[in-house]
Protein backbone atom coordinates (compact mmCIF):
# COMPACT_ATOMS: atom_id res chain seq x y z
CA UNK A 1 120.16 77.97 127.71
CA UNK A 2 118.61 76.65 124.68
CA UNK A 3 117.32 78.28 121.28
CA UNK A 4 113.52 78.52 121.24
CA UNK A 5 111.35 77.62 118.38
CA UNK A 6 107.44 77.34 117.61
CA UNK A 7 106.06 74.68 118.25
CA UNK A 8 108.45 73.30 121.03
CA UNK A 9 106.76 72.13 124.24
CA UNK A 10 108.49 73.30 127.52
CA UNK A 11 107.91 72.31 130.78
CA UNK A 12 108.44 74.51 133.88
CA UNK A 13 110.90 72.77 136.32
CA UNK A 14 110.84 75.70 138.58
CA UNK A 15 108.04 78.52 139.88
CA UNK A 16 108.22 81.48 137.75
CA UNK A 17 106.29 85.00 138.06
CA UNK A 18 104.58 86.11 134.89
CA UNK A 19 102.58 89.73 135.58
CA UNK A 20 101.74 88.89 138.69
CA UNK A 21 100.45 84.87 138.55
CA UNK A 22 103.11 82.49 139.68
CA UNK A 23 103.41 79.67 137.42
CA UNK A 24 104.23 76.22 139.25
CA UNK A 25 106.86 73.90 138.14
CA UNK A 26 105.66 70.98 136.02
CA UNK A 27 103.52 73.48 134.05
CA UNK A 28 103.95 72.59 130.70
CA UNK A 29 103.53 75.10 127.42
CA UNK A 30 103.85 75.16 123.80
CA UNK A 31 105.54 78.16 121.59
CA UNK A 32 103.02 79.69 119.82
CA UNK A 33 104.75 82.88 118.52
CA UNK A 34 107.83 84.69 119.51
CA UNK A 35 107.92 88.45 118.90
CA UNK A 36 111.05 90.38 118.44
CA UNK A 37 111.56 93.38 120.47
CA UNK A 38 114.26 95.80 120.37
CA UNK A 39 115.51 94.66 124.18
CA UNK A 40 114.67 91.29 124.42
CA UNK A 41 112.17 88.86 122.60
CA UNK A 42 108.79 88.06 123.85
CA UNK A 43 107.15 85.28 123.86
CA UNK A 44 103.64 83.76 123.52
CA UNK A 45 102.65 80.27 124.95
CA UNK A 46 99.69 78.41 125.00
CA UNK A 47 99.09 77.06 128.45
CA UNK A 48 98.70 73.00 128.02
CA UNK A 49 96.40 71.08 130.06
CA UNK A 50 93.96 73.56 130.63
CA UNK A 51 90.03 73.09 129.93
CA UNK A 52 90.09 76.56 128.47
CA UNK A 53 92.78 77.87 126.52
CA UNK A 54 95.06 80.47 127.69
CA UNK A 55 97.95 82.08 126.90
CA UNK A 56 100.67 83.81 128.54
CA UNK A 57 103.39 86.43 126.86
CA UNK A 58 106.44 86.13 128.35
CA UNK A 59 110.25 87.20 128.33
CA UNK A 60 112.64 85.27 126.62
CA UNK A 61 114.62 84.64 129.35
CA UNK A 62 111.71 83.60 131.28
CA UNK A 63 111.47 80.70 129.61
CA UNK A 64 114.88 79.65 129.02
CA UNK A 65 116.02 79.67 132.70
CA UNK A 66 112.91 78.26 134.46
CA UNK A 67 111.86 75.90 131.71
CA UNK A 68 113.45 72.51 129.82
CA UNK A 69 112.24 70.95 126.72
CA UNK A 70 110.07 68.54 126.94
CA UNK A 71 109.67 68.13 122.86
CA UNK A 72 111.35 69.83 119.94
CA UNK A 73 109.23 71.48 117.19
CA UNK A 74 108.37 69.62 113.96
C-alpha cells in the first residue's frame, strides 16, 4: 500500500472494475483530486493516453491494491 498524492501517475498492473467498465492492466492515470469521505476517500483520475479526456472516480483502495506508481507528484 502506498500514500496517494495529486499529481502521481499510477499504472494499473491488474484488471479492476470501476461502475461497471473493467479497466485493463497497463492503464495508466494521474491523481487529479482526492475527496475525503466519511468511509473511505474517493478518488478522481484522469485517464492518460486517451484522445479525449476522461475521468474516472474511484475508491481509495481501488487504486492502491490494483495500481503501482509509475511517477511521484512534483
Amino acid at each position: 500500500m502506498f500514500k496517494l498524492e495529486i499529481g502521481q501517475e499510477l499504472e494499473f498492473i491488474e484488471p479492476a472494475t470501476v461502475d461497471g467498465r473493467t479497466i485493463p492492466p497497463g492503464t495508466r492515470v494521474r491523481v487529479g483530486y482526492i475527496q475525503t469521505e466519511l468511509m473511505e476517500p474517493r478518488v478522481t483520475v484522469v485517464v492518460l493516453g486517451k484522445d479525449a479526456p476522461e475521468t474516472l472516480t474511484v475508491d481509495r483502495h481501488v487504486l492502491t491494491l490494483h495500481c503501482r506508481v509509475v511517477t511521484r507528484a512534483a
